[in-house]
PDB file of N, CA and C in Angstrom:
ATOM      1  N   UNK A   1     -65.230 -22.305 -50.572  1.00  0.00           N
ATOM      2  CA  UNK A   1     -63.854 -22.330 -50.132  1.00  0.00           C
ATOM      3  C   UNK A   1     -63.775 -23.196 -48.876  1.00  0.00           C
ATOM      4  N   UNK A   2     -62.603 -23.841 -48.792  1.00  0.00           N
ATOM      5  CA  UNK A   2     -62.524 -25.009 -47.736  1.00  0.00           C
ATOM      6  C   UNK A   2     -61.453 -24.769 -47.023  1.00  0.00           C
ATOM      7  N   UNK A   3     -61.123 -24.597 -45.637  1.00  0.00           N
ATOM      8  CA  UNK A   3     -59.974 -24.231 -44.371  1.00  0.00           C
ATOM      9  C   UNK A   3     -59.233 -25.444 -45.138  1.00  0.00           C
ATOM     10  N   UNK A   4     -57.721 -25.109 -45.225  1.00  0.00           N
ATOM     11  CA  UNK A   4     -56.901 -26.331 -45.600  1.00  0.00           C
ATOM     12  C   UNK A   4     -56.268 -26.743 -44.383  1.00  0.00           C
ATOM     13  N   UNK A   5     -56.378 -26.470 -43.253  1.00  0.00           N
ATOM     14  CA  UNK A   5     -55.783 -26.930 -42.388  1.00  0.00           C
ATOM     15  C   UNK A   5     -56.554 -26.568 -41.094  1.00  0.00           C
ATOM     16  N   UNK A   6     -55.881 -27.146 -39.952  1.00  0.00           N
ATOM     17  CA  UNK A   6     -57.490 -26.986 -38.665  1.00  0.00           C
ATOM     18  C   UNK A   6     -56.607 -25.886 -37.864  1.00  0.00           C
ATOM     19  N   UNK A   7     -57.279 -25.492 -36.642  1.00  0.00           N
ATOM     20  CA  UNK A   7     -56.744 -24.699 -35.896  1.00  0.00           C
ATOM     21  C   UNK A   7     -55.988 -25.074 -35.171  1.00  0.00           C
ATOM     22  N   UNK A   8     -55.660 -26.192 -35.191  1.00  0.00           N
ATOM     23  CA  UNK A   8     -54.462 -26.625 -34.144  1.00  0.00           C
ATOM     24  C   UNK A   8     -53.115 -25.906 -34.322  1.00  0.00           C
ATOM     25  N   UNK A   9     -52.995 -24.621 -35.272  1.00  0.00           N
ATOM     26  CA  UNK A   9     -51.845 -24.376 -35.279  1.00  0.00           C
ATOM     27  C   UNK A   9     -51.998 -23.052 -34.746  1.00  0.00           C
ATOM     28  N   UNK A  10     -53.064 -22.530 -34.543  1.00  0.00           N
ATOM     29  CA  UNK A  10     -53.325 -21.465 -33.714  1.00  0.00           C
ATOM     30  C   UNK A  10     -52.877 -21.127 -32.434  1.00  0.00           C
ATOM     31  N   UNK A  11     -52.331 -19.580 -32.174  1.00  0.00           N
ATOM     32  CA  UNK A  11     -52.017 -19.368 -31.161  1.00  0.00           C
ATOM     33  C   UNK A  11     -53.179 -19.361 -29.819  1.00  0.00           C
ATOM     34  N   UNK A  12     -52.852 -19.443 -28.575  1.00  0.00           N
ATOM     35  CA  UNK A  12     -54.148 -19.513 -27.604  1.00  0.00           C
ATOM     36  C   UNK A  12     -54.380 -18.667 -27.780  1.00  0.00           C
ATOM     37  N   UNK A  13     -54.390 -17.441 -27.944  1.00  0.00           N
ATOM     38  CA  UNK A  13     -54.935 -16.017 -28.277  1.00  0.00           C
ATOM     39  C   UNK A  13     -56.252 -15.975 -29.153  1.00  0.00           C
ATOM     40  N   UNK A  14     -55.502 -16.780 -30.288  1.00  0.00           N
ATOM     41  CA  UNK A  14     -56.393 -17.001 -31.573  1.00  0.00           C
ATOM     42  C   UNK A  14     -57.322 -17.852 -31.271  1.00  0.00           C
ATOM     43  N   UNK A  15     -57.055 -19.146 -30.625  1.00  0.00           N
ATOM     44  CA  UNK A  15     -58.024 -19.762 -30.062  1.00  0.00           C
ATOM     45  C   UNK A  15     -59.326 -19.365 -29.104  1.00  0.00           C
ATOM     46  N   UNK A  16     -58.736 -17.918 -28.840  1.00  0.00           N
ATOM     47  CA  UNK A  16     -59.910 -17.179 -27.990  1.00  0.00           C
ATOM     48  C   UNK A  16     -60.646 -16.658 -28.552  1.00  0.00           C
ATOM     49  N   UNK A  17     -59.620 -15.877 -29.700  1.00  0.00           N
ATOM     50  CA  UNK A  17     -61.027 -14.924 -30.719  1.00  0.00           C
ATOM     51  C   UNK A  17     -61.747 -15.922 -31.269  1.00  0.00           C
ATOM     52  N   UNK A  18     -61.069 -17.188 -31.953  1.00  0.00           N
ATOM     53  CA  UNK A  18     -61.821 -17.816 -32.600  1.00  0.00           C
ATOM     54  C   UNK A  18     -63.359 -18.006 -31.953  1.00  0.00           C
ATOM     55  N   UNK A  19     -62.900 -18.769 -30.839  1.00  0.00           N
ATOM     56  CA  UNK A  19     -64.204 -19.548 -30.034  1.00  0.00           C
ATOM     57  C   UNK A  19     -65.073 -18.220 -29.530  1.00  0.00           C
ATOM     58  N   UNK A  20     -64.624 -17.134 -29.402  1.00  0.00           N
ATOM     59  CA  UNK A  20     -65.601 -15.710 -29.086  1.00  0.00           C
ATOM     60  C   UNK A  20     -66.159 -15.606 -30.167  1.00  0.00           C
ATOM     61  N   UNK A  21     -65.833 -15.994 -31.569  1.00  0.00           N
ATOM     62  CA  UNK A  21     -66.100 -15.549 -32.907  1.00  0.00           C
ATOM     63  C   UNK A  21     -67.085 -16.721 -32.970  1.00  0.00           C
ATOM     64  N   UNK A  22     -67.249 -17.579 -32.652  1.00  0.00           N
ATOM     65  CA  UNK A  22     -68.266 -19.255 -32.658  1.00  0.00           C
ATOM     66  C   UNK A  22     -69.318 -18.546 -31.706  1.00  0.00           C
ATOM     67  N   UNK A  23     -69.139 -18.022 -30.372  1.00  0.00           N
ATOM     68  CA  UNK A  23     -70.447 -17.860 -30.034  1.00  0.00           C
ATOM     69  C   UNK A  23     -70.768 -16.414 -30.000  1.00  0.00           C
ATOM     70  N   UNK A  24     -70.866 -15.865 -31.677  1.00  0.00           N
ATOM     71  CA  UNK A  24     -71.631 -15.200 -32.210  1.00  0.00           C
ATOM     72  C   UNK A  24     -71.040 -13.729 -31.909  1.00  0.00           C
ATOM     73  N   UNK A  25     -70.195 -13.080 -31.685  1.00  0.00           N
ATOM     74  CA  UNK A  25     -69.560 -12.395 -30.723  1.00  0.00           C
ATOM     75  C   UNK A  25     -68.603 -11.081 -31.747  1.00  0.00           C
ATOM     76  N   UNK A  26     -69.270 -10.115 -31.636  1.00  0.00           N
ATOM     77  CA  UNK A  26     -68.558  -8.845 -32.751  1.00  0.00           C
ATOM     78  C   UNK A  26     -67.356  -8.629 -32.195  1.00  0.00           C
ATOM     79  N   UNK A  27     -66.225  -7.846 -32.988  1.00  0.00           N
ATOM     80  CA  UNK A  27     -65.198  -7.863 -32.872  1.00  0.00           C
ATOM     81  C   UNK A  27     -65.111  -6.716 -31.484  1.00  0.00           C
ATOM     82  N   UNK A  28     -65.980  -5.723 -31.535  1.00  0.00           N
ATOM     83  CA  UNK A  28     -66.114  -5.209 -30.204  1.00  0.00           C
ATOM     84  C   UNK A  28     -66.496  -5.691 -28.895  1.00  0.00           C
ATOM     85  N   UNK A  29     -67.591  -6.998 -28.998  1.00  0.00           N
ATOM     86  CA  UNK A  29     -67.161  -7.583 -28.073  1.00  0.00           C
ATOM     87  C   UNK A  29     -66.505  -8.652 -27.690  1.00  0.00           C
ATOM     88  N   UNK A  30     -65.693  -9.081 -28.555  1.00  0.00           N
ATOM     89  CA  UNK A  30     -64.397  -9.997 -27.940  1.00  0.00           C
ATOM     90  C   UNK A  30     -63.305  -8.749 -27.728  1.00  0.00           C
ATOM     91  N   UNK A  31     -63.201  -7.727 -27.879  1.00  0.00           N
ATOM     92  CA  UNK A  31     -62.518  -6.622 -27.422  1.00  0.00           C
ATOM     93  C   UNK A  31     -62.954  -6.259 -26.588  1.00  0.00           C
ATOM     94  N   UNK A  32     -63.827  -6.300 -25.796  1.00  0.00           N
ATOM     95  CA  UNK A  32     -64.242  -6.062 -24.805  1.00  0.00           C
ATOM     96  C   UNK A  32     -63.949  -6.866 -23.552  1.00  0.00           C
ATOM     97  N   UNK A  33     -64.157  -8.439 -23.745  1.00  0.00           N
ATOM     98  CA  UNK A  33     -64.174  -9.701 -23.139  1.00  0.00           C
ATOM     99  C   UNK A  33     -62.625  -9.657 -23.019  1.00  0.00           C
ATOM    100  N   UNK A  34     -62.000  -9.390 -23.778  1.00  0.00           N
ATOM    101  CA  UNK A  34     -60.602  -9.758 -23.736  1.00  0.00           C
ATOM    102  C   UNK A  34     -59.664  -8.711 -22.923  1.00  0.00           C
ATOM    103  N   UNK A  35     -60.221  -8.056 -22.687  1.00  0.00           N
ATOM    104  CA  UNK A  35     -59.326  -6.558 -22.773  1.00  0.00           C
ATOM    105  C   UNK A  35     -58.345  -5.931 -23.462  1.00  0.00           C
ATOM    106  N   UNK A  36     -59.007  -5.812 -25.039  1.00  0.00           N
ATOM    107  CA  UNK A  36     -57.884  -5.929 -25.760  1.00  0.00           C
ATOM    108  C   UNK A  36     -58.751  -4.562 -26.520  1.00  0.00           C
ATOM    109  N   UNK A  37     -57.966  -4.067 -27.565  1.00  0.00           N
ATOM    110  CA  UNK A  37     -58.002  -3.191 -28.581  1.00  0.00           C
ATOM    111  C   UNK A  37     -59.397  -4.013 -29.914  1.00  0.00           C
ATOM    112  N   UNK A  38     -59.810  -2.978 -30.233  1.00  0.00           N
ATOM    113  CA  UNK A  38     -60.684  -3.504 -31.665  1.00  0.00           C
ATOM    114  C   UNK A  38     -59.970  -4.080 -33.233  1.00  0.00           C
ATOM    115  N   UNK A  39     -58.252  -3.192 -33.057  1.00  0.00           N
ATOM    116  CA  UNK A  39     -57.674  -3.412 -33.759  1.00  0.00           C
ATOM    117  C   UNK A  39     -56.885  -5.149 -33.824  1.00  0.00           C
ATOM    118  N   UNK A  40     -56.702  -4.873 -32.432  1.00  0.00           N
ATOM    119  CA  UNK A  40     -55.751  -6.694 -31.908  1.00  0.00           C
ATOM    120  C   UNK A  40     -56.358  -7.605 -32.063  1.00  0.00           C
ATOM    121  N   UNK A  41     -58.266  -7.438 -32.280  1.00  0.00           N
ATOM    122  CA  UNK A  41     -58.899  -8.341 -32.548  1.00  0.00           C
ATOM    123  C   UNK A  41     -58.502  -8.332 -33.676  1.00  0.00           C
ATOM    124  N   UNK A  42     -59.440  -7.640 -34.646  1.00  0.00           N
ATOM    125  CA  UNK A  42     -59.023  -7.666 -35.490  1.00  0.00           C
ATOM    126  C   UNK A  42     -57.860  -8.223 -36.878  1.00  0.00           C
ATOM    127  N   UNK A  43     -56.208  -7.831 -36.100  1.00  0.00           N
ATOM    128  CA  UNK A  43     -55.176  -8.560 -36.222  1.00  0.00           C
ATOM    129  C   UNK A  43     -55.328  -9.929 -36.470  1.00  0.00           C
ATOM    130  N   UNK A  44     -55.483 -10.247 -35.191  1.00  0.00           N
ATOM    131  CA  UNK A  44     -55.420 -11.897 -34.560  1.00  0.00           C
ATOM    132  C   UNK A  44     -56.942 -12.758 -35.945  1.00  0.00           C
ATOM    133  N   UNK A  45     -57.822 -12.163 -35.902  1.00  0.00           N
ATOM    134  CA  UNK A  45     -58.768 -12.128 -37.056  1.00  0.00           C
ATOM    135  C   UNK A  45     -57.921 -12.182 -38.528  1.00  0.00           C
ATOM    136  N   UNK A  46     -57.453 -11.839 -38.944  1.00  0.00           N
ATOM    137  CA  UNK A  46     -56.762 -11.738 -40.188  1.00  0.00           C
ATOM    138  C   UNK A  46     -55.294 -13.050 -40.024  1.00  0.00           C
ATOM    139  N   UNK A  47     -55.204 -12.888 -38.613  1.00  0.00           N
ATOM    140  CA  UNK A  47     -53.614 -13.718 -38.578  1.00  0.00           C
ATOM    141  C   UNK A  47     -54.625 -15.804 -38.777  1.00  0.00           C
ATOM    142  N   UNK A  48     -55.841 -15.645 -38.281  1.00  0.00           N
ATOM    143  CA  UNK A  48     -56.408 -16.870 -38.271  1.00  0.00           C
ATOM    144  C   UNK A  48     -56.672 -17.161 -39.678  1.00  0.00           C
ATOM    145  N   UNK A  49     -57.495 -16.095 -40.699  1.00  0.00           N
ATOM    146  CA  UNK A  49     -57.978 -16.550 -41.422  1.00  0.00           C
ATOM    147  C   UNK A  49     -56.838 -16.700 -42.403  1.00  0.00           C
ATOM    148  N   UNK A  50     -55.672 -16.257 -42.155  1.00  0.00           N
ATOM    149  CA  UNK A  50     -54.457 -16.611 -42.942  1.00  0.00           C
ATOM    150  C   UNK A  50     -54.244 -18.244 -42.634  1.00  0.00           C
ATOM    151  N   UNK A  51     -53.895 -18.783 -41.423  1.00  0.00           N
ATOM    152  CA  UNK A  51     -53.299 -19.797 -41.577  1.00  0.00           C
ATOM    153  C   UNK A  51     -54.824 -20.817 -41.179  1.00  0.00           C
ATOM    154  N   UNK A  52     -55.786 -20.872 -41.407  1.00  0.00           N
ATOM    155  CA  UNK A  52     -56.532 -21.696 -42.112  1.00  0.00           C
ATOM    156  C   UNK A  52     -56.416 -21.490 -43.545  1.00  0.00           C
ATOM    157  N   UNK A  53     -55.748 -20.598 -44.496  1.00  0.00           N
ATOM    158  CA  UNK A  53     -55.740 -20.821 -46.082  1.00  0.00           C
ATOM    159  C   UNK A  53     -57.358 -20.275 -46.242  1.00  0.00           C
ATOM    160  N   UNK A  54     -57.744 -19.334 -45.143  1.00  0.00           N
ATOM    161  CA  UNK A  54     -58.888 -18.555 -45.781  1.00  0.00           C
ATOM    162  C   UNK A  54     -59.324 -17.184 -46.463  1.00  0.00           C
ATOM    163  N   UNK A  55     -58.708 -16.776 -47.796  1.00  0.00           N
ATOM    164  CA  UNK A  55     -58.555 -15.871 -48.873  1.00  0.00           C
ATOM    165  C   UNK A  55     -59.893 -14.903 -48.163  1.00  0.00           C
ATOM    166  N   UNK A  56     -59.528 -13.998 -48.771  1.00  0.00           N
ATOM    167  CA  UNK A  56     -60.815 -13.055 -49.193  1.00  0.00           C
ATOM    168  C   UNK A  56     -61.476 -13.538 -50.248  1.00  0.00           C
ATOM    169  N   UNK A  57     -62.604 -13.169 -50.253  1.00  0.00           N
ATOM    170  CA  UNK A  57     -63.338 -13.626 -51.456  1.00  0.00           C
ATOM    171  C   UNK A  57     -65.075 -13.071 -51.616  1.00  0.00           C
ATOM    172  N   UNK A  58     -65.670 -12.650 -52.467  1.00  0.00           N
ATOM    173  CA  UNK A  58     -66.812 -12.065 -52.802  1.00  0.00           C
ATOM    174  C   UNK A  58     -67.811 -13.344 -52.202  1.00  0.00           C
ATOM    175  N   UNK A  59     -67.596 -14.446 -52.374  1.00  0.00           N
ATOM    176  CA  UNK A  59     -68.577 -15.397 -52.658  1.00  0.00           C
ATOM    177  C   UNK A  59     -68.563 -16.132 -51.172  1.00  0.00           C
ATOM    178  N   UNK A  60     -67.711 -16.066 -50.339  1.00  0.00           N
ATOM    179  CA  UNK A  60     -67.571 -16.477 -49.023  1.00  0.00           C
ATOM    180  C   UNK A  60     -67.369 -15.658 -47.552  1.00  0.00           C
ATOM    181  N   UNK A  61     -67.980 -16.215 -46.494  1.00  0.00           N
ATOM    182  CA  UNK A  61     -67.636 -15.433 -45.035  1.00  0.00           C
ATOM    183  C   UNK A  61     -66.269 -15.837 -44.337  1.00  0.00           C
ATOM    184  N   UNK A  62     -65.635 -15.369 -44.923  1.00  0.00           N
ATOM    185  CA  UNK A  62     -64.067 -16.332 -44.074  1.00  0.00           C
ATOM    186  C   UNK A  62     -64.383 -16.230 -42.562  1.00  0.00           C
ATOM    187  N   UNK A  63     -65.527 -15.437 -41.848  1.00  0.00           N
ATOM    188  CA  UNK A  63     -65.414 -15.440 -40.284  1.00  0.00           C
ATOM    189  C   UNK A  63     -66.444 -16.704 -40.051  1.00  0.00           C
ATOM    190  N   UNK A  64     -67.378 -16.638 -40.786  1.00  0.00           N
ATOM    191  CA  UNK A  64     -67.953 -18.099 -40.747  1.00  0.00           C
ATOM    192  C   UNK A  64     -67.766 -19.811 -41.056  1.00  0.00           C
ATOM    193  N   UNK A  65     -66.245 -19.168 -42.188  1.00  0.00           N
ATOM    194  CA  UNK A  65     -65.546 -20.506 -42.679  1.00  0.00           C
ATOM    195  C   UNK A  65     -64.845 -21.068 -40.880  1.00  0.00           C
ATOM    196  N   UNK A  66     -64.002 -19.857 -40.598  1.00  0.00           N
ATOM    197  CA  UNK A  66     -63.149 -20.333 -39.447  1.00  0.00           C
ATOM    198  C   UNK A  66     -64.047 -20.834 -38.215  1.00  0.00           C
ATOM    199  N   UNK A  67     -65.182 -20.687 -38.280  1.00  0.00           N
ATOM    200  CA  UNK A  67     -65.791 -20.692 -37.072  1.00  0.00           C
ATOM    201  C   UNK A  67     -66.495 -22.120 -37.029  1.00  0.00           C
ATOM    202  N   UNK A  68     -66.357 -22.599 -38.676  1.00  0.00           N
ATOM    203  CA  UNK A  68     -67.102 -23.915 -38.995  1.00  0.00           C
ATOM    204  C   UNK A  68     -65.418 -24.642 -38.951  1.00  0.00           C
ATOM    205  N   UNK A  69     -64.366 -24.472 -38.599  1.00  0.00           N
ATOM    206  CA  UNK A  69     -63.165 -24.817 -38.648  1.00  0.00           C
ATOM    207  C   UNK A  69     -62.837 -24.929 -37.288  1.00  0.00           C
ATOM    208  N   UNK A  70     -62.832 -24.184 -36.505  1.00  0.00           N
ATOM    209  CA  UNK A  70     -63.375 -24.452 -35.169  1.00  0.00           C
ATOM    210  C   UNK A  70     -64.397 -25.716 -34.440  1.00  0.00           C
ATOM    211  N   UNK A  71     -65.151 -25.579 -34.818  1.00  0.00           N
ATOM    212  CA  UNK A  71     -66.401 -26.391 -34.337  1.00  0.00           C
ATOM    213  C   UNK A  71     -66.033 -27.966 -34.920  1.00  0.00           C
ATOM    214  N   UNK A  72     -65.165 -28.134 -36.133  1.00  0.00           N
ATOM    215  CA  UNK A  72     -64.671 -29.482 -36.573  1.00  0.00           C
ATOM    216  C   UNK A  72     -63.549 -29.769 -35.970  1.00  0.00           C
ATOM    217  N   UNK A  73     -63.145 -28.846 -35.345  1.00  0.00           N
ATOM    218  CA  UNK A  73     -61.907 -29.178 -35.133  1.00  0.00           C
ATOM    219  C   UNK A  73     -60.753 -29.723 -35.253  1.00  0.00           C
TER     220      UNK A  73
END
């Protein structure tokens, strides 16, 4: 599966989890780093892999797709 679009449409928020999510970083601790809830990560997690066009899927890591979506920028 391939991001159809880059993160430039991401909110700075998202841009935070993302790049917390690039250097390797569980959802507890970018909830931590952030001062935020496990859930808001979370959220913001689901709100990214939506608008990269990254599905659920058996056969793929959508947290690793976005994070290689990230890094291309």
């Amino acid at each position: 599966m391939q991001a159809r679009s880059g993160p430039a449409q991401l909110t700075p928020r998202e841009r935070e989890v993302l790049a917390l999510m690039s250097e390797g970083r569980s959802n507890a601790a970018i909830a931590a780093r952030m001062f935020i809830t496990e859930k808001s990560v979370s959220k913001h997690s689901n709100s990214i892999f939506q608008k990269l066009g990254l599905e659920q899927s058996g056969e793929d890591n959508r947290r690793v797709l976005a994070v290689l979506a990230h890094l291309q920028g």
